[in-house]
Protein backbone atom coordinates (compact mmCIF):
# COMPACT_ATOMS: atom_id res chain seq x y z
CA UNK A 1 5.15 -24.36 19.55
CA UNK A 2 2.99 -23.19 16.62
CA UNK A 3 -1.06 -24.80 17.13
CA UNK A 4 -3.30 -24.88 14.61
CA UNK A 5 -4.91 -21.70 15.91
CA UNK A 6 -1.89 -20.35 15.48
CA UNK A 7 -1.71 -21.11 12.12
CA UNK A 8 -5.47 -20.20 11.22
CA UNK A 9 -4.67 -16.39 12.79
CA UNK A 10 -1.83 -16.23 10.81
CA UNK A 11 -4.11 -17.36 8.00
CA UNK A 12 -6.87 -14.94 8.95
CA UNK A 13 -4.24 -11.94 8.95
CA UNK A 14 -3.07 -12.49 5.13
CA UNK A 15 -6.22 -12.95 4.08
CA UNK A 16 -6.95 -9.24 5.37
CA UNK A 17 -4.00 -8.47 3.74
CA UNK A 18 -5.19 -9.57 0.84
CA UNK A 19 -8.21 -8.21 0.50
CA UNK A 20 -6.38 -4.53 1.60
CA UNK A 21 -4.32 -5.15 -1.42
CA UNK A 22 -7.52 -5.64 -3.52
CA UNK A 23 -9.00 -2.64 -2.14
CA UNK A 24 -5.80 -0.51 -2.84
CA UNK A 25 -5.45 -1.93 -6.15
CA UNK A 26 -5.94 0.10 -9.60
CA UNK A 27 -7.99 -2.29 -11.47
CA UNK A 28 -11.60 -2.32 -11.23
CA UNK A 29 -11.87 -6.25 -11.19
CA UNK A 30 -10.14 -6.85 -7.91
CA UNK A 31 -11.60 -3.58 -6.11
CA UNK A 32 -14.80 -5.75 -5.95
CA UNK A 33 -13.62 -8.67 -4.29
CA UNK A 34 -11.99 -6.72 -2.26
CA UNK A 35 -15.14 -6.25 0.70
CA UNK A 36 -15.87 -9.73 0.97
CA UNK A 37 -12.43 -10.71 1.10
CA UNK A 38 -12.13 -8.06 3.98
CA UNK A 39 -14.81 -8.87 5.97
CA UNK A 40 -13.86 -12.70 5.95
CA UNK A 41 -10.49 -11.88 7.36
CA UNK A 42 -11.67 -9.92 10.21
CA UNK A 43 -14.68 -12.11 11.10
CA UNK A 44 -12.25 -15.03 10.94
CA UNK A 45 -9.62 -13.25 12.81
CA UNK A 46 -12.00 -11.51 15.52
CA UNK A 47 -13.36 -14.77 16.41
CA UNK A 48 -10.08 -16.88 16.45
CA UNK A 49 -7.59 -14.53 18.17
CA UNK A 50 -6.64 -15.18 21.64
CA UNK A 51 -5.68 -11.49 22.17
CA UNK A 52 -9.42 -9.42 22.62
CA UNK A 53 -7.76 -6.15 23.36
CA UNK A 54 -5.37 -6.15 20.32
CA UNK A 55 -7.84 -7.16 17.77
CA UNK A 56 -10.50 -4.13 19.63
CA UNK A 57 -7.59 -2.00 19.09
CA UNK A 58 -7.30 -2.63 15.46
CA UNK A 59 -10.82 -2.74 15.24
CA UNK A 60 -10.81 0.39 16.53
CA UNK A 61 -8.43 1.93 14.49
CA UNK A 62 -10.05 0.61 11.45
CA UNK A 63 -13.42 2.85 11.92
CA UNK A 64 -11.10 5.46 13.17
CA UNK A 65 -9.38 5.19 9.74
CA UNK A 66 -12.38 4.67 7.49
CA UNK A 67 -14.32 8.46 9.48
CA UNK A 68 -11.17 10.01 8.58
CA UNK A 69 -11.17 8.91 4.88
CA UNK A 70 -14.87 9.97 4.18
CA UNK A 71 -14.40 12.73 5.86
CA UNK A 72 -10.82 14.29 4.16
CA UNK A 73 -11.32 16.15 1.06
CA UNK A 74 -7.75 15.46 -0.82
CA UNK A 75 -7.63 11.94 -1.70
CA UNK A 76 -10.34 10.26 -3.73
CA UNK A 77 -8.98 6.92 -3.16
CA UNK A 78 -9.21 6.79 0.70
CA UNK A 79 -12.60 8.30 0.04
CA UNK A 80 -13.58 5.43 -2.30
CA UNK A 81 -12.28 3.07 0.48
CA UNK A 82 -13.19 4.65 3.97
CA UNK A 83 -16.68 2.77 3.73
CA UNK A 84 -15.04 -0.52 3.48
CA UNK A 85 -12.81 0.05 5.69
CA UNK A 86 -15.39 1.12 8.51
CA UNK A 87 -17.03 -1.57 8.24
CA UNK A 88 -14.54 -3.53 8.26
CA UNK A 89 -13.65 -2.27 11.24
CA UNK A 90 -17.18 -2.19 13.17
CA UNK A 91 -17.99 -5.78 12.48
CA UNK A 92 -14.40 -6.85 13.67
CA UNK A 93 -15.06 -4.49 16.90
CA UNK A 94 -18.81 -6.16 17.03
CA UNK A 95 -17.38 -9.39 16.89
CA UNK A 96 -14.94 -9.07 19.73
CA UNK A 97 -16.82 -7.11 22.22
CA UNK A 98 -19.89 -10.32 21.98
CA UNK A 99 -17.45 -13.29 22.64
């Protein structure tokens, strides 16, 4: 049986989606959109999701993902990103360790 909470993590997980696809995206228009669209996914998602240890997982895998692109010296484009994506990440692990 799908719930509405259901539904509004499902919701919460393309919106991240979206806002990854703004971040990853060539154009300088949606590139800055693409933070705010971020951050409402994961605040949205970290406080809806019945499953706290998945969404810390992710969470942590985010600001393992975001040192790793600041720190690598090959790609600009994860280096562009790795702040957003840190972020991302620690407010989403923030979240879910304080409910």
């Amino acid at each position: 049986m799908i719930t509405q909470k259901t539904i509004i993590e499902i919701a919460s997980v393309v919106i991240i989606l979206i806002g990854l696809i703004f971040l990853y995206t060539l154009t300088g228009a949606l590139h800055t959109w693409a933070l705010p669209v971020l951050l409402v996914g994961v605040i949205s998602w970290a406080i809806i999701s019945p499953r706290r240890q998945f969404v810390e997982r992710i969470a942590m895998g985010m600001i393992a993902f975001g040192i790793i692109s600041l720190c690598q010296p090959l790609f600009m484009i994860l280096y562009k990103t790795g702040f957003h994506i840190l972020l991302s990440g620690t407010v989403g692990f923030i979240i879910v360790g304080h409910r």
